[in-house]
C-alpha atoms as a PDB file:
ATOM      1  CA  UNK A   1      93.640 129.186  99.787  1.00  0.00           C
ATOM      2  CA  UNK A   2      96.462 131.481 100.019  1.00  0.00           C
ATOM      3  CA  UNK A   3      98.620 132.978 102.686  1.00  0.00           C
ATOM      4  CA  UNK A   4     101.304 135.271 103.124  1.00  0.00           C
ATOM      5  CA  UNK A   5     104.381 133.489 104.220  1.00  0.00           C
ATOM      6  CA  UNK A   6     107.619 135.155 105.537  1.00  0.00           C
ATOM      7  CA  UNK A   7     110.507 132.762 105.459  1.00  0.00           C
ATOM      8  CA  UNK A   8     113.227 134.344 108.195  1.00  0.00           C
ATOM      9  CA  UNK A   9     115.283 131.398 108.450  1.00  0.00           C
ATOM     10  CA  UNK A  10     118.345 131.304 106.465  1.00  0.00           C
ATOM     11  CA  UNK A  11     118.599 133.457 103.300  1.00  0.00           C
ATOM     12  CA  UNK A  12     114.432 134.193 104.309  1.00  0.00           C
ATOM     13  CA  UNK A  13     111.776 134.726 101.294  1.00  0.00           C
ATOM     14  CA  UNK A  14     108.079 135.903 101.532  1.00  0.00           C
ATOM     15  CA  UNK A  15     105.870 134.536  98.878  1.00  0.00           C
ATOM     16  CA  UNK A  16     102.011 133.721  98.595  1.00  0.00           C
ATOM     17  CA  UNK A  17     101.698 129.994  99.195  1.00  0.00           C
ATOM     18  CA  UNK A  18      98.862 127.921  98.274  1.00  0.00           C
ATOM     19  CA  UNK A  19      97.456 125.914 101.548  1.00  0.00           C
ATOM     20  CA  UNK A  20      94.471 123.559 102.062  1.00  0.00           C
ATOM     21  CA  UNK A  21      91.684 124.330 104.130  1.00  0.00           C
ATOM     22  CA  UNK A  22      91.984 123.838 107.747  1.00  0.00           C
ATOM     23  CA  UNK A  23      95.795 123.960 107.691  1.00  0.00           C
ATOM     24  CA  UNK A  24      97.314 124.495 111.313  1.00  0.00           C
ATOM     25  CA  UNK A  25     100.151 126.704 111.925  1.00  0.00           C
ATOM     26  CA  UNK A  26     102.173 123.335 112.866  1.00  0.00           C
ATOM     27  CA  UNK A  27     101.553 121.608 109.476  1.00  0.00           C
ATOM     28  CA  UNK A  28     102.809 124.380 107.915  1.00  0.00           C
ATOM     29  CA  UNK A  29     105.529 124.388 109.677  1.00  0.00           C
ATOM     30  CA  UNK A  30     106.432 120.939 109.097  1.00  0.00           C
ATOM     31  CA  UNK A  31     105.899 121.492 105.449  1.00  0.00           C
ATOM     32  CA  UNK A  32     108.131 124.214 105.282  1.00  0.00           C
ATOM     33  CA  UNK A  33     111.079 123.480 107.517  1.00  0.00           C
ATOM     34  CA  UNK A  34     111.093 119.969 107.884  1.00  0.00           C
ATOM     35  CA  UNK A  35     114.404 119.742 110.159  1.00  0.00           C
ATOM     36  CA  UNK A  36     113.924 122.095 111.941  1.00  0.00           C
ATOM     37  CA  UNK A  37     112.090 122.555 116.004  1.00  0.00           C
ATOM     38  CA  UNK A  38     109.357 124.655 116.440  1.00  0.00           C
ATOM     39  CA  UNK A  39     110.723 125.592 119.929  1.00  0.00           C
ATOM     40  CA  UNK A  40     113.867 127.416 118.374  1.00  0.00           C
ATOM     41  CA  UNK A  41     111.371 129.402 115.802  1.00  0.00           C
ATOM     42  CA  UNK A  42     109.013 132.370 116.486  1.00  0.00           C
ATOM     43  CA  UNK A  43     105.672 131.580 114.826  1.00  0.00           C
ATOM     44  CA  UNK A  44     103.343 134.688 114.146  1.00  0.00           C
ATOM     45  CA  UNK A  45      99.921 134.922 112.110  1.00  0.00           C
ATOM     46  CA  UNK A  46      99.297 138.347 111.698  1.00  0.00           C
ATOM     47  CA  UNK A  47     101.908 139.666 113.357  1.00  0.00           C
ATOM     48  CA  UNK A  48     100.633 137.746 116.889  1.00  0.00           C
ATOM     49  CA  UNK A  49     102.321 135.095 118.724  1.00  0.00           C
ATOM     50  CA  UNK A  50     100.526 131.487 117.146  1.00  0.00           C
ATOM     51  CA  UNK A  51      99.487 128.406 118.508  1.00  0.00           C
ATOM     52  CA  UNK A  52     100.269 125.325 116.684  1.00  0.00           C
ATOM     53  CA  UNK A  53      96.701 124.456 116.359  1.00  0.00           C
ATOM     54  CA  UNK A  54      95.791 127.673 115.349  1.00  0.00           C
ATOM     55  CA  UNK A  55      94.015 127.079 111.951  1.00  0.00           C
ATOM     56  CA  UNK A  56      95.281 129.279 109.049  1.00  0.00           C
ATOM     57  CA  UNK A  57      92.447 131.369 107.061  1.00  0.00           C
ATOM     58  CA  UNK A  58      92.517 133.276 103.867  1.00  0.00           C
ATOM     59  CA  UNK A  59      95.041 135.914 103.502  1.00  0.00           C
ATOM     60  CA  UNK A  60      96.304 135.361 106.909  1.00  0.00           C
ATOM     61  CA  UNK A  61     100.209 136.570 106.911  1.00  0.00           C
ATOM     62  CA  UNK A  62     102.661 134.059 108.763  1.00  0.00           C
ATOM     63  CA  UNK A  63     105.972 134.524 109.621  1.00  0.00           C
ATOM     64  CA  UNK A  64     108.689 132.200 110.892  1.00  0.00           C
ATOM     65  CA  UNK A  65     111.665 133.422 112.812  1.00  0.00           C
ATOM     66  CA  UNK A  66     114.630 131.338 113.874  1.00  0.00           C
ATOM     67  CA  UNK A  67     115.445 132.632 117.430  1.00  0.00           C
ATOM     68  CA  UNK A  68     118.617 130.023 117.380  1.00  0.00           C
ATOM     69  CA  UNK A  69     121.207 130.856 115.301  1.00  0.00           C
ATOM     70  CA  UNK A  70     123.493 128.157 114.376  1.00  0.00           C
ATOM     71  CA  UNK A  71     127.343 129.349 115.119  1.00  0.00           C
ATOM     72  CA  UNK A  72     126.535 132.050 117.316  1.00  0.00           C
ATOM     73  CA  UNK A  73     128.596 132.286 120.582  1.00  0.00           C
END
């Protein structure tokens, strides 16, 4: 199925990505930022705060926002 990702950590992107069925916010995390900690990230799916077992549907719009900047005072 496909989603909506928006990519806001580094350079950031937003692309359709392909996803399998019952895919929870947290996988897709994982899949997508490997190295990095969900706790320094804001997670939304449709534009609300997500769980990590929150299970992605079709067309669902998720965005990933570092709230940790590296190098910042």
């Amino acid at each position: 199925m496909k989603i909506l990702l928006i990519n806001n950590d580094g350079a950031g992107f937003a692309d359709y990505v392909d996803v399998a069925e019952a895919t929870t916010v947290a996988t897709l995390f994982c899949e997508k930022i490997p190295h990095g900690k969900p706790a320094d990230f804001l997670i939304r799916v449709n534009r609300l705060p997500a769980p990590a077992n929150q299970i992605l549907h079709e067309g669902d719009r998720v965005s990933i926002t570092a709230t940790k900047i590296e190098g910042a005072a």
